[in-house]
PDB file of N, CA and C in Angstrom:
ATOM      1  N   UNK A   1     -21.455  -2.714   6.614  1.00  0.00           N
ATOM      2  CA  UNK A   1     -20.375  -1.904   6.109  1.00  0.00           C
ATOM      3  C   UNK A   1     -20.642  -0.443   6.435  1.00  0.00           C
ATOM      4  N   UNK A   2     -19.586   0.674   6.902  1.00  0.00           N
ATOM      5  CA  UNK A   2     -19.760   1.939   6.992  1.00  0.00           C
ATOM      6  C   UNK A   2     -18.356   2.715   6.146  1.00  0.00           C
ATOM      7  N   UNK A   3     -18.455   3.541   6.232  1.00  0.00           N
ATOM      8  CA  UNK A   3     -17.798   4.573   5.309  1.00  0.00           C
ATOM      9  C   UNK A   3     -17.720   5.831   6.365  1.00  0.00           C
ATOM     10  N   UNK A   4     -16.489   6.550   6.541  1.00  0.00           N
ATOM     11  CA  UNK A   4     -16.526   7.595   7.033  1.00  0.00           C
ATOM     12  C   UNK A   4     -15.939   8.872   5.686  1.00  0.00           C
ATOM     13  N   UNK A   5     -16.642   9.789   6.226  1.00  0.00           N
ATOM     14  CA  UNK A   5     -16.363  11.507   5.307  1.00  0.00           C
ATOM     15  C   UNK A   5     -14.710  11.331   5.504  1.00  0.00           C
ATOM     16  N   UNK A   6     -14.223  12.126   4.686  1.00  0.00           N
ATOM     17  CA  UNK A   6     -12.525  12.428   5.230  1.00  0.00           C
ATOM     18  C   UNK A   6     -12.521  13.178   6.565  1.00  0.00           C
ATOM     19  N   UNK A   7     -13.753  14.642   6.502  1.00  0.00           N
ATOM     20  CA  UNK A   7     -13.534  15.312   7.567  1.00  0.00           C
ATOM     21  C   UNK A   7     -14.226  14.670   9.098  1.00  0.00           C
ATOM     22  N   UNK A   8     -14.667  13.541   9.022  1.00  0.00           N
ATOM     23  CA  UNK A   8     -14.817  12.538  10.407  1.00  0.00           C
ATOM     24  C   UNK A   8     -13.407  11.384  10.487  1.00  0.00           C
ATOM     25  N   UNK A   9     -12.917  11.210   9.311  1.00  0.00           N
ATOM     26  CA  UNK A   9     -11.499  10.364   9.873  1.00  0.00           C
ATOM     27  C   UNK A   9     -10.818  11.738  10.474  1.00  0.00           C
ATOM     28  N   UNK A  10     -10.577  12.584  10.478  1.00  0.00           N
ATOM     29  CA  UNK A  10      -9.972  13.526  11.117  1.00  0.00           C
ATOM     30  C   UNK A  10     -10.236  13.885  12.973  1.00  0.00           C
ATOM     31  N   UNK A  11     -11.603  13.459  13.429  1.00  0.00           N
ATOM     32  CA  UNK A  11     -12.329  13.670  14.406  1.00  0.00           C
ATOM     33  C   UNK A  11     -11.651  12.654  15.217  1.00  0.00           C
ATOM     34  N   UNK A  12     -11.207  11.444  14.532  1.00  0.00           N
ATOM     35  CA  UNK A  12     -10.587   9.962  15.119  1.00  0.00           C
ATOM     36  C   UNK A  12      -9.544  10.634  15.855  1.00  0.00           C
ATOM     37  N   UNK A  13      -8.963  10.065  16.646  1.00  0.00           N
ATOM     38  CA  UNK A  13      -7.524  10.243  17.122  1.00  0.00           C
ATOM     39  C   UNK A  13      -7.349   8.988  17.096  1.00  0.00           C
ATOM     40  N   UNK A  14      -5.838   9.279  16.156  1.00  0.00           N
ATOM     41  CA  UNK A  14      -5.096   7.958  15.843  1.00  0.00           C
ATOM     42  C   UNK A  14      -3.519   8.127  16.238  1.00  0.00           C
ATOM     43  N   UNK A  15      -3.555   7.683  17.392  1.00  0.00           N
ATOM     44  CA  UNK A  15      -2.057   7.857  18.240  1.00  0.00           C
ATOM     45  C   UNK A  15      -0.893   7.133  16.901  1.00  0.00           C
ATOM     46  N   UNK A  16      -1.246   6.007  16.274  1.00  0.00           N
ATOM     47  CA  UNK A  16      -0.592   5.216  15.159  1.00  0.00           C
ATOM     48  C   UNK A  16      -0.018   5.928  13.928  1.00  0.00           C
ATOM     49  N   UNK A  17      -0.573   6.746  13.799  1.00  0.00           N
ATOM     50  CA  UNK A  17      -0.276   7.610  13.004  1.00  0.00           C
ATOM     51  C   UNK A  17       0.632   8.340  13.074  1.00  0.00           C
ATOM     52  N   UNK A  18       0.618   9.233  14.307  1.00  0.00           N
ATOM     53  CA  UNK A  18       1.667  10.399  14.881  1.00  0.00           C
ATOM     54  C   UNK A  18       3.176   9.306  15.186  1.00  0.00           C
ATOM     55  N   UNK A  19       3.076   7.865  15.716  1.00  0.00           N
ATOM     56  CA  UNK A  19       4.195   6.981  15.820  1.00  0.00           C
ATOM     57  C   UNK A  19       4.859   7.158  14.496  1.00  0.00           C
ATOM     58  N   UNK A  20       4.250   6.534  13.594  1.00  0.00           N
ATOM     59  CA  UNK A  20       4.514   5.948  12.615  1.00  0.00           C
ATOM     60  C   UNK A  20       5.307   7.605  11.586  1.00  0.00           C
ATOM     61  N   UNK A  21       4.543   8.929  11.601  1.00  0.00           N
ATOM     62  CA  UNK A  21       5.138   9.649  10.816  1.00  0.00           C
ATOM     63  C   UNK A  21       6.295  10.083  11.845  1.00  0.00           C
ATOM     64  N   UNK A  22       5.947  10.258  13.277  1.00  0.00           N
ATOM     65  CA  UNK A  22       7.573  10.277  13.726  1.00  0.00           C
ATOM     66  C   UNK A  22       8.868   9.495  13.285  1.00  0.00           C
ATOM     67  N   UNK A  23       8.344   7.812  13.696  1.00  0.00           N
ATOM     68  CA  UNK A  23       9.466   7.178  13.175  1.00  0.00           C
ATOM     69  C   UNK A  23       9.930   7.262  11.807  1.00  0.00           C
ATOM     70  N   UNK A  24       9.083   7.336  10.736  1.00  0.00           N
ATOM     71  CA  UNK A  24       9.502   7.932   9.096  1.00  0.00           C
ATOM     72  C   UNK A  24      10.626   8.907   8.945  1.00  0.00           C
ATOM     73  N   UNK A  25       9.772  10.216   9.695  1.00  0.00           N
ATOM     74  CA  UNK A  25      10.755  11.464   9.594  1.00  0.00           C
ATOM     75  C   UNK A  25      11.811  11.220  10.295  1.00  0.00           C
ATOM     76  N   UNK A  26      12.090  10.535  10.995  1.00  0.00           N
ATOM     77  CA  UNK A  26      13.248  10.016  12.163  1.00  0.00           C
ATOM     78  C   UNK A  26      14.395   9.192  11.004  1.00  0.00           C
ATOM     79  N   UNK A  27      13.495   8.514  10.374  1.00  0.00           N
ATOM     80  CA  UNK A  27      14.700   7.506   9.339  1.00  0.00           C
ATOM     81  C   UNK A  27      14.979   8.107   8.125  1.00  0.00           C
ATOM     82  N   UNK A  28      14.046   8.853   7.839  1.00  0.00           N
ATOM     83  CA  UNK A  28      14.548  10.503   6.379  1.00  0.00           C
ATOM     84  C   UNK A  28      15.548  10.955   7.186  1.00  0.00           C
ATOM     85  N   UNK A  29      15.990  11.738   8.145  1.00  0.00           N
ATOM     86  CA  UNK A  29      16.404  12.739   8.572  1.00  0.00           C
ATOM     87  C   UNK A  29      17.896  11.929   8.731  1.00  0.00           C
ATOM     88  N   UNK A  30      17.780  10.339   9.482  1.00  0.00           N
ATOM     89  CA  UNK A  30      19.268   9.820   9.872  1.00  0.00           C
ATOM     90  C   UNK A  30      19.790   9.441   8.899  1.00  0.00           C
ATOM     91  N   UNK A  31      19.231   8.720   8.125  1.00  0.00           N
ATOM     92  CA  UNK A  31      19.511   7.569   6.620  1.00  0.00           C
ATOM     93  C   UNK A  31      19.094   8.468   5.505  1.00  0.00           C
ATOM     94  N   UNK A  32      18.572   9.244   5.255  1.00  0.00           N
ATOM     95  CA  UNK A  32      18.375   9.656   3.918  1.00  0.00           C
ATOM     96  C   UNK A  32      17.263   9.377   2.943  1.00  0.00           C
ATOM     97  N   UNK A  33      16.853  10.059   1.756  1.00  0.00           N
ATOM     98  CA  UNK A  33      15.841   9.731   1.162  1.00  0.00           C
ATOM     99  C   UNK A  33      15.715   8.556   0.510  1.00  0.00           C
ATOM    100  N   UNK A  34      17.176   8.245   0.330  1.00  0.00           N
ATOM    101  CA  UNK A  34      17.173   7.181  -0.611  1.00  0.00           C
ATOM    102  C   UNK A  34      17.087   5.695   0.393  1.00  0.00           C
ATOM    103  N   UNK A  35      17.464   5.485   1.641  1.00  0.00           N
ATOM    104  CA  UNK A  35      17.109   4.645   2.339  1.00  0.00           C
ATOM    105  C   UNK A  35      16.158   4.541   2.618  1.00  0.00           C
ATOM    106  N   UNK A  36      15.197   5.570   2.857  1.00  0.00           N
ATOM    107  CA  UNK A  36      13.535   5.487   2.815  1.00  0.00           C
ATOM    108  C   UNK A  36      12.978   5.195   1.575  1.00  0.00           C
ATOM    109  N   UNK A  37      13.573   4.934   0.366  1.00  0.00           N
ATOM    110  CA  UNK A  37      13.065   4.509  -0.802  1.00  0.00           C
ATOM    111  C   UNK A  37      13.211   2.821  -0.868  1.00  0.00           C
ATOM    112  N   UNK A  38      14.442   2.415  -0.112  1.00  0.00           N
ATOM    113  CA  UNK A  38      14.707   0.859   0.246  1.00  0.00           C
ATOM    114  C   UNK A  38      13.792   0.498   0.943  1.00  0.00           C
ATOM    115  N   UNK A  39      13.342   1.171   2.147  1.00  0.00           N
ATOM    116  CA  UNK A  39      12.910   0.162   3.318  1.00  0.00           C
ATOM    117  C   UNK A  39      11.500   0.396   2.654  1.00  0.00           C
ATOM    118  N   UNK A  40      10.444   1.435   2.138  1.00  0.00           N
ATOM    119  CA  UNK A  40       9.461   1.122   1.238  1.00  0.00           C
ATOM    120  C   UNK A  40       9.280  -0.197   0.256  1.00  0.00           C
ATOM    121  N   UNK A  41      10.738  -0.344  -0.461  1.00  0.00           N
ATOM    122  CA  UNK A  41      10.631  -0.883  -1.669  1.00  0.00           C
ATOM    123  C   UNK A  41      10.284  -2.287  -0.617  1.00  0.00           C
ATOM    124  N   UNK A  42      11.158  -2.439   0.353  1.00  0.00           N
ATOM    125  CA  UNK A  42      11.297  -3.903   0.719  1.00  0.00           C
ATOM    126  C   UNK A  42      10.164  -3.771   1.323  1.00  0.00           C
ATOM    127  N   UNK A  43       9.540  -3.344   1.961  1.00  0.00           N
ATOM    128  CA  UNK A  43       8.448  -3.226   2.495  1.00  0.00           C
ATOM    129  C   UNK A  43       7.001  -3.874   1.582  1.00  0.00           C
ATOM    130  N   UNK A  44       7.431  -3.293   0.568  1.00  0.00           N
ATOM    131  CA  UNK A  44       6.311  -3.806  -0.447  1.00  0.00           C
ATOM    132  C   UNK A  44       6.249  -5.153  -1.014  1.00  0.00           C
ATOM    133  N   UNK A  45       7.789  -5.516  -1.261  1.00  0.00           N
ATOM    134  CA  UNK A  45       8.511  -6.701  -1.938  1.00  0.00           C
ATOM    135  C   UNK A  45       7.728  -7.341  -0.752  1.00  0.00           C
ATOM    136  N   UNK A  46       7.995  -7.674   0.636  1.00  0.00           N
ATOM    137  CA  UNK A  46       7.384  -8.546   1.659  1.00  0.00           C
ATOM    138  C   UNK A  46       5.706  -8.885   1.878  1.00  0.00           C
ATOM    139  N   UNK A  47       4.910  -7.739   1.532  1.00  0.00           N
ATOM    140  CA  UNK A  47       3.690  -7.477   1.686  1.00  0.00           C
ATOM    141  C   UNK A  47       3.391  -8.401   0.229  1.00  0.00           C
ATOM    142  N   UNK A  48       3.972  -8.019  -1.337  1.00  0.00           N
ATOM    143  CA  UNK A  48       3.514  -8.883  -2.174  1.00  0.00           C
ATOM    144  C   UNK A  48       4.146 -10.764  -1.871  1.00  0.00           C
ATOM    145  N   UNK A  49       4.705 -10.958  -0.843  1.00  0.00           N
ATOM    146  CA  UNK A  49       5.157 -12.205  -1.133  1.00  0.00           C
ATOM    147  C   UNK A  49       4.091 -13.128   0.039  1.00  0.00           C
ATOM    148  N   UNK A  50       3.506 -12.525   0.792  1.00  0.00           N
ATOM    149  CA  UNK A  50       2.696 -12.432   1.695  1.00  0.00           C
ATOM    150  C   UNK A  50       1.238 -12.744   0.808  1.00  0.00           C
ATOM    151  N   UNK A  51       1.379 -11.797   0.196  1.00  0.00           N
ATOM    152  CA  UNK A  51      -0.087 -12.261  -0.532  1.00  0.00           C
ATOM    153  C   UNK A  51      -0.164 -12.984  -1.216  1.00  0.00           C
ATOM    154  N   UNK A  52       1.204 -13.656  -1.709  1.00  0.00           N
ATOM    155  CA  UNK A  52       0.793 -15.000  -2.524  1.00  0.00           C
ATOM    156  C   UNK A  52       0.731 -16.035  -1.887  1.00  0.00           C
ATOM    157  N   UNK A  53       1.529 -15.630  -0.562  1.00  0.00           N
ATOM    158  CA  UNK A  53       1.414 -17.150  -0.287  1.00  0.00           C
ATOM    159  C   UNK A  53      -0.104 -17.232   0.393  1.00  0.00           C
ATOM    160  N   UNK A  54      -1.074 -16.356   0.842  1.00  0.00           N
ATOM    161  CA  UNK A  54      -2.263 -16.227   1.502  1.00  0.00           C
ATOM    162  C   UNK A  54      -3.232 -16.334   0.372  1.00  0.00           C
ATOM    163  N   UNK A  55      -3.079 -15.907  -1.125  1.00  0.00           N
ATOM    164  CA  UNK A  55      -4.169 -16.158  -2.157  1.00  0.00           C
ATOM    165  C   UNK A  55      -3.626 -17.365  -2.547  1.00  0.00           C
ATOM    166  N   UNK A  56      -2.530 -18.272  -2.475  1.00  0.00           N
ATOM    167  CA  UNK A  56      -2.922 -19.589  -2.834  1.00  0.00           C
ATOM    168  C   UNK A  56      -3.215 -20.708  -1.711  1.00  0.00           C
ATOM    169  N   UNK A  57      -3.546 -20.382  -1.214  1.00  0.00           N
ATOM    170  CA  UNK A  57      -4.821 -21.053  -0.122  1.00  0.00           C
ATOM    171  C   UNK A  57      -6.132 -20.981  -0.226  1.00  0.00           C
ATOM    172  N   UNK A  58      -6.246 -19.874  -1.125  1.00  0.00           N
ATOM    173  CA  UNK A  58      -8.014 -19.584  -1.585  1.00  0.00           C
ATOM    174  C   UNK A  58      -7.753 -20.218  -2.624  1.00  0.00           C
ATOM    175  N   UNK A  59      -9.254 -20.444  -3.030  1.00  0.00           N
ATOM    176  CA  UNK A  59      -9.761 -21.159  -4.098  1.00  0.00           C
ATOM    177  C   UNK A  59      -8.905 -20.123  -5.596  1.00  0.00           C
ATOM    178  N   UNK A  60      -8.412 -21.089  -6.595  1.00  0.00           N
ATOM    179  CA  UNK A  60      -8.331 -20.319  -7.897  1.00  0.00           C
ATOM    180  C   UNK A  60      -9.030 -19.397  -8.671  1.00  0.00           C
ATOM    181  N   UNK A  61     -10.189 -19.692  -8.026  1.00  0.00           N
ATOM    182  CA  UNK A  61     -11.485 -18.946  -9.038  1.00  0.00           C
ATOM    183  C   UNK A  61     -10.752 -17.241  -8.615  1.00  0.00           C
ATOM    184  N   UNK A  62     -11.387 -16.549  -9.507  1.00  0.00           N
ATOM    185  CA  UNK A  62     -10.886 -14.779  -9.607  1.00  0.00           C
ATOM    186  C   UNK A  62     -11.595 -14.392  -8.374  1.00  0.00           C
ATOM    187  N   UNK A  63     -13.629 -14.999  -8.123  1.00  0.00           N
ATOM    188  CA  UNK A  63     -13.675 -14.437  -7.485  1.00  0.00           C
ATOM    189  C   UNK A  63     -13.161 -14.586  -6.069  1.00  0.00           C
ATOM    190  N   UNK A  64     -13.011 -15.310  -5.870  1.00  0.00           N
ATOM    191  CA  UNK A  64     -12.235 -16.055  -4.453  1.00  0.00           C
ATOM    192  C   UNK A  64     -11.179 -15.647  -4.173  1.00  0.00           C
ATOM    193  N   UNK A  65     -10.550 -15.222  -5.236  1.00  0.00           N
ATOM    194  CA  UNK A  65      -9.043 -14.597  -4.629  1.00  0.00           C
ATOM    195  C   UNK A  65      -8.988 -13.026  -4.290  1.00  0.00           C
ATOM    196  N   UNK A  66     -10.072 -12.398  -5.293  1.00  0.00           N
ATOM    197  CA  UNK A  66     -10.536 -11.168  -4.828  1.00  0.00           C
ATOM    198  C   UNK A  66     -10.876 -10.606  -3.480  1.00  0.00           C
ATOM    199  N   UNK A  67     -11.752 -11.700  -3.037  1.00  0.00           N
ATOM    200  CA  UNK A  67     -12.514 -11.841  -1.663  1.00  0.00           C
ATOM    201  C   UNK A  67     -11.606 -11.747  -0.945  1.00  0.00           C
ATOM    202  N   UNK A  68     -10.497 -12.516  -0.936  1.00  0.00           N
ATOM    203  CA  UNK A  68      -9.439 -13.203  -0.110  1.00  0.00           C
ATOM    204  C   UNK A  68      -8.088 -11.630   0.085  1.00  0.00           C
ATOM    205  N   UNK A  69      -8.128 -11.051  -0.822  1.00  0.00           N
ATOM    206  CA  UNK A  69      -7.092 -10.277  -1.188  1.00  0.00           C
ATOM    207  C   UNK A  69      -8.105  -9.294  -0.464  1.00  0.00           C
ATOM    208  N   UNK A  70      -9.193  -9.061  -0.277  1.00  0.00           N
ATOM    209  CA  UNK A  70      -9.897  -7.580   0.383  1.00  0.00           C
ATOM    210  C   UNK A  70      -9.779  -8.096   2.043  1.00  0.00           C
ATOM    211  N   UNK A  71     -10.006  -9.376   2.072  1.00  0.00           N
ATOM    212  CA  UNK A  71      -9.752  -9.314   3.445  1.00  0.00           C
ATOM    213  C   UNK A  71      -8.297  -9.096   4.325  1.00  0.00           C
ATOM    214  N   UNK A  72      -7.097  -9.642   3.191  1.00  0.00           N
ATOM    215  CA  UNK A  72      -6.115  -9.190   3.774  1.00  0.00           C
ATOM    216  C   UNK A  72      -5.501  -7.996   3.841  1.00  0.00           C
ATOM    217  N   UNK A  73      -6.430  -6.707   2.997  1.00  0.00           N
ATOM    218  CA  UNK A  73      -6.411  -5.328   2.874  1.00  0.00           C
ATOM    219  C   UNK A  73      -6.730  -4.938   4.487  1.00  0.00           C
ATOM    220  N   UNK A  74      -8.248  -5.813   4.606  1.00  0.00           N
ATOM    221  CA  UNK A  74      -8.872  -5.434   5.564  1.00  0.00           C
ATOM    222  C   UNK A  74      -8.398  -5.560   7.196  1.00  0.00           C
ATOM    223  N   UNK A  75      -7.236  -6.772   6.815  1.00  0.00           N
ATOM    224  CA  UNK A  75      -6.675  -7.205   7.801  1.00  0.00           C
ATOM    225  C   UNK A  75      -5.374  -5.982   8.758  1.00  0.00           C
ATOM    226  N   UNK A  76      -5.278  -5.442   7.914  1.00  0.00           N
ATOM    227  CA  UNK A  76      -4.600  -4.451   7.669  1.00  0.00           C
ATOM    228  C   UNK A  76      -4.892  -2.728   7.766  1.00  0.00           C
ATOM    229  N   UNK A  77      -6.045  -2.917   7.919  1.00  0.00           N
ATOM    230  CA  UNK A  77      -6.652  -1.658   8.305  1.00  0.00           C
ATOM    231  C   UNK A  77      -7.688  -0.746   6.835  1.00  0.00           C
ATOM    232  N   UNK A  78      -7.478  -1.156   6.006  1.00  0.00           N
ATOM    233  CA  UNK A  78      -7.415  -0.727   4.985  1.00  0.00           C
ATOM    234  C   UNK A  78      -9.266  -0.420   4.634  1.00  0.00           C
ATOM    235  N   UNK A  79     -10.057  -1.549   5.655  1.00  0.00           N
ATOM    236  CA  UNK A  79     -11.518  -1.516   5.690  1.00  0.00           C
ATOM    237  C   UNK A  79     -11.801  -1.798   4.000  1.00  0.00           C
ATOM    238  N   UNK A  80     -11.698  -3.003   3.280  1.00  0.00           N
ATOM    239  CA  UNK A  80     -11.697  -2.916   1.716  1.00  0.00           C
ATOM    240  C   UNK A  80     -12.660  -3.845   2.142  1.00  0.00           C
ATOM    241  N   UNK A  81     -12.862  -3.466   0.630  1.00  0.00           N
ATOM    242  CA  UNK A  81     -14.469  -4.438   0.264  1.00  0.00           C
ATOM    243  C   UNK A  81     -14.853  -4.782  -1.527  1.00  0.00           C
ATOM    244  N   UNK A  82     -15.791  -5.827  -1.277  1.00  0.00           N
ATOM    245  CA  UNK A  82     -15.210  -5.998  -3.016  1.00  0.00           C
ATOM    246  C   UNK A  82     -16.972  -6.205  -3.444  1.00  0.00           C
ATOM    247  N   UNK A  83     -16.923  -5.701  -4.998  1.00  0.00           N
ATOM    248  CA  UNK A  83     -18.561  -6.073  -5.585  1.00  0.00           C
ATOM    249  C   UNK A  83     -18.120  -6.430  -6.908  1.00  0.00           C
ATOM    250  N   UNK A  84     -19.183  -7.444  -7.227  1.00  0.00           N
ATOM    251  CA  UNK A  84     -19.104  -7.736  -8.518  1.00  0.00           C
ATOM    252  C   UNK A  84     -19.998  -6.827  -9.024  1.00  0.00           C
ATOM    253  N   UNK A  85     -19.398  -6.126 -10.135  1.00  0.00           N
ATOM    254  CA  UNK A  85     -20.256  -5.245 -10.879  1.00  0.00           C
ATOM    255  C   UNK A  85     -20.636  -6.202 -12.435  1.00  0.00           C
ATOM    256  N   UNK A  86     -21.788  -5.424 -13.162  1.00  0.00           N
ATOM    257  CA  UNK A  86     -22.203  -5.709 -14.754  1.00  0.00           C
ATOM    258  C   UNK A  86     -20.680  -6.082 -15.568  1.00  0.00           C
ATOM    259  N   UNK A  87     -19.843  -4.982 -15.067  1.00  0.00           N
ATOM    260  CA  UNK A  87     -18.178  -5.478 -16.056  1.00  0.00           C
ATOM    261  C   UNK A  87     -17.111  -5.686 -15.613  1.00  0.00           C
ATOM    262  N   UNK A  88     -17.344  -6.090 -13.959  1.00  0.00           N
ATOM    263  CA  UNK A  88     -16.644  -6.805 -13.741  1.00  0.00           C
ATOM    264  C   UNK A  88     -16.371  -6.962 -12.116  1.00  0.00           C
ATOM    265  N   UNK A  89     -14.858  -6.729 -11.273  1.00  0.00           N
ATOM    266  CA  UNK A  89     -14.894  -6.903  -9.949  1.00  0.00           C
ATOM    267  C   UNK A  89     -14.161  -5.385  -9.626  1.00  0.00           C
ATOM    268  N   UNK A  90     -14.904  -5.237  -8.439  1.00  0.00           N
ATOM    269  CA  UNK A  90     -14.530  -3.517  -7.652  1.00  0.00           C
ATOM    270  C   UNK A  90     -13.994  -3.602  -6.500  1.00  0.00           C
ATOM    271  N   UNK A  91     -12.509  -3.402  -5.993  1.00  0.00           N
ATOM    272  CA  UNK A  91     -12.104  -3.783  -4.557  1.00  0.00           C
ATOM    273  C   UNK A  91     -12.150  -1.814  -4.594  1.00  0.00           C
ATOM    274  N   UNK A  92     -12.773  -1.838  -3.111  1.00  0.00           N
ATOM    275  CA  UNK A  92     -12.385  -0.146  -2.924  1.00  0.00           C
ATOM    276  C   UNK A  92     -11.727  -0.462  -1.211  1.00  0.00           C
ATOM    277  N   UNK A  93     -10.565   0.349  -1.330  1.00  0.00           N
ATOM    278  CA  UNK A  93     -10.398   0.246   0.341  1.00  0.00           C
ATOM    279  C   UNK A  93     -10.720   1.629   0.672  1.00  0.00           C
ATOM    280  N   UNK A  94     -11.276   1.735   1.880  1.00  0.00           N
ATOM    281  CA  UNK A  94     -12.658   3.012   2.551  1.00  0.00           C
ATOM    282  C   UNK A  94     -11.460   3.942   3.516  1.00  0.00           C
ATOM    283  N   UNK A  95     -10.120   2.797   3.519  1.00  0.00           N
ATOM    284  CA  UNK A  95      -9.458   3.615   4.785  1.00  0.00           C
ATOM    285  C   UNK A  95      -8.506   3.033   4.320  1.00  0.00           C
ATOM    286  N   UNK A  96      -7.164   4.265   4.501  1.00  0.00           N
ATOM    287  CA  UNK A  96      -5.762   4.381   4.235  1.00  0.00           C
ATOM    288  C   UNK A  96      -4.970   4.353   5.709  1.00  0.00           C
ATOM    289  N   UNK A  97      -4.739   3.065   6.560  1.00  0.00           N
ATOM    290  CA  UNK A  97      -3.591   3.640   7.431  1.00  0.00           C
ATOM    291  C   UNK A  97      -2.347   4.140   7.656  1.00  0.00           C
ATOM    292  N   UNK A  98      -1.778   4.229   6.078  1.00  0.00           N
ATOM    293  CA  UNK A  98      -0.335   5.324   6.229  1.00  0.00           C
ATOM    294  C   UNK A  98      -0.611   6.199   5.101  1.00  0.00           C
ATOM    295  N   UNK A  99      -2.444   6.804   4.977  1.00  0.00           N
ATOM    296  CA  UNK A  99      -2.017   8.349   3.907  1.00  0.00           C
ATOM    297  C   UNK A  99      -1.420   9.228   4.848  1.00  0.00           C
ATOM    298  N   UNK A 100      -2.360   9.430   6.079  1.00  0.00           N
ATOM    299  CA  UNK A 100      -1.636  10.740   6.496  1.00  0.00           C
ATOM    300  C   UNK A 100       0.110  10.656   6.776  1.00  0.00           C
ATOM    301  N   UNK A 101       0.159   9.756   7.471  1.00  0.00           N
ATOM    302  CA  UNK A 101       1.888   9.598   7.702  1.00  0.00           C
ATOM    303  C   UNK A 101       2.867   9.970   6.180  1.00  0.00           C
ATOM    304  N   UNK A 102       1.755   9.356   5.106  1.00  0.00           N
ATOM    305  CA  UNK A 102       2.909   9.280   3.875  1.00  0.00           C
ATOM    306  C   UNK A 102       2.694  10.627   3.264  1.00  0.00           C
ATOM    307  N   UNK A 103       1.583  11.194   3.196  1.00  0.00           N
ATOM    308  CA  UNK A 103       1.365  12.945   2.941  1.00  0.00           C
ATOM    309  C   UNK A 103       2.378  13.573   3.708  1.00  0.00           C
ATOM    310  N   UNK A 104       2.323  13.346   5.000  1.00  0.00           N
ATOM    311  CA  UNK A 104       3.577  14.197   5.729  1.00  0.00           C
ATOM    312  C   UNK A 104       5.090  14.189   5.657  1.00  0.00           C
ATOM    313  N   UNK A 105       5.541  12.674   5.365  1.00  0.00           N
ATOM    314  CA  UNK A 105       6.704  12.450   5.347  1.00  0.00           C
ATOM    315  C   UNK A 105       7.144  12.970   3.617  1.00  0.00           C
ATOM    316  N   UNK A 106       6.335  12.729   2.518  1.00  0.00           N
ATOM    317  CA  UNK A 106       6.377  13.955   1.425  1.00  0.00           C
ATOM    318  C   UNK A 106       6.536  15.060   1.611  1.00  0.00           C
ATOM    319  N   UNK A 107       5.806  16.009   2.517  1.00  0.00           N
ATOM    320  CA  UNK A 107       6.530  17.370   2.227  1.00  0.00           C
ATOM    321  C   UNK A 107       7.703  17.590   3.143  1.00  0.00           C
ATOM    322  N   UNK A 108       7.770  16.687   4.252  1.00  0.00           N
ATOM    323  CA  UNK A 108       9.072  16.663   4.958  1.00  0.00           C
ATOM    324  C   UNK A 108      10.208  16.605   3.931  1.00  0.00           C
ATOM    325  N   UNK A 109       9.926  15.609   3.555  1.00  0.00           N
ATOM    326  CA  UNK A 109      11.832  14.715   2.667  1.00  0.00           C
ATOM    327  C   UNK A 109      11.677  16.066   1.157  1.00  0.00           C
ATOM    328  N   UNK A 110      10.728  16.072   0.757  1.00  0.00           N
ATOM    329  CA  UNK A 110      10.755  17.804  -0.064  1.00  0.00           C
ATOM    330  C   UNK A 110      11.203  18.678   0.464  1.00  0.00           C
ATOM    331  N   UNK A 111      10.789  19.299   1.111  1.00  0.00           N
ATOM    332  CA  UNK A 111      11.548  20.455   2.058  1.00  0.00           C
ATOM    333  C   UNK A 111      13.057  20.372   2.598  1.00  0.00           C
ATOM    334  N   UNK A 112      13.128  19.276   3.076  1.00  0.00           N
ATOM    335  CA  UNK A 112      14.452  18.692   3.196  1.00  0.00           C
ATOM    336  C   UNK A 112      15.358  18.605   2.041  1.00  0.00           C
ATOM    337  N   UNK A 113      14.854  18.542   0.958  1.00  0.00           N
ATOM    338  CA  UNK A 113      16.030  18.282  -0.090  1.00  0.00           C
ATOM    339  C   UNK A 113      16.031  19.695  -0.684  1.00  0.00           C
ATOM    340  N   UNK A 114      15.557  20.535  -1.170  1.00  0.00           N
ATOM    341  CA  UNK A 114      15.146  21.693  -1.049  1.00  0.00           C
ATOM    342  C   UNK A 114      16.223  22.434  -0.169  1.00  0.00           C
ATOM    343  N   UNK A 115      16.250  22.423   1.100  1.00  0.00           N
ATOM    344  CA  UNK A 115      16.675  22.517   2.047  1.00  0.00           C
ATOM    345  C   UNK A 115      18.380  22.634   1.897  1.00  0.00           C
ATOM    346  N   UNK A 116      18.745  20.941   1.525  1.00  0.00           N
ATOM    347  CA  UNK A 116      19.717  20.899   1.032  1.00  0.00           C
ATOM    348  C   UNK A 116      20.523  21.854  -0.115  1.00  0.00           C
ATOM    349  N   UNK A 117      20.011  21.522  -1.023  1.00  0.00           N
ATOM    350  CA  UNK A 117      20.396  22.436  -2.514  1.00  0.00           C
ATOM    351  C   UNK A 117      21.082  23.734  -2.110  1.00  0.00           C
TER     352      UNK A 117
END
């Protein structure tokens, strides 16, 4: 397992990133804030229906589904990892692949409404 500083994920060049907050600010700007609040919502709605159907293939036990649920973090970019601690279970994910995009497209659609007014 490794861990990077914030100021070495920065050193990365991540072409995925610059796509991804283009296309965002691209669908704020045509559709609106509130359509970027849909395609999130559904976005999420799909990702949780996804994980059920992938944690009931793992074993029932908590810890098994834990395991199972960090790898599909991990699958995902997310680099998660899980420990059983003294009180209990710790999933940490080490890496965010849409903070920076979603930091940016925040002060965009702010400024923008702002903007508006």
């Amino acid at each position: 397992m490794w861990t990077l500083a914030e100021r070495e994920h920065q050193r990365l060049s991540d072409g995925h990133t610059k796509v991804a907050l283009e296309l965002i600010t691209t669908t704020a700007k045509l559709k609106g804030e509130e359509f970027l609040k849909d395609l999130i919502y559904s976005r999420n709605e799909s990702i949780q229906e996804r994980y059920e159907l992938k944690l009931n293939e793992a074993e029932p036990e908590l810890g098994s589904q834990i395991i199972r649920l960090a790898t599909l973090r991990s699958d995902e970019g997310y680099m998660a990892e899980v420990r059983l601690l003294p009180d209990g279970w710790l999933l940490t994910e080490n890496h965010c692949p849409i903070h920076s995009a979603a930091n940016n497209v925040f002060i965009f659609v702010r400024l923008n409404s702002l903007a508006s007014k």
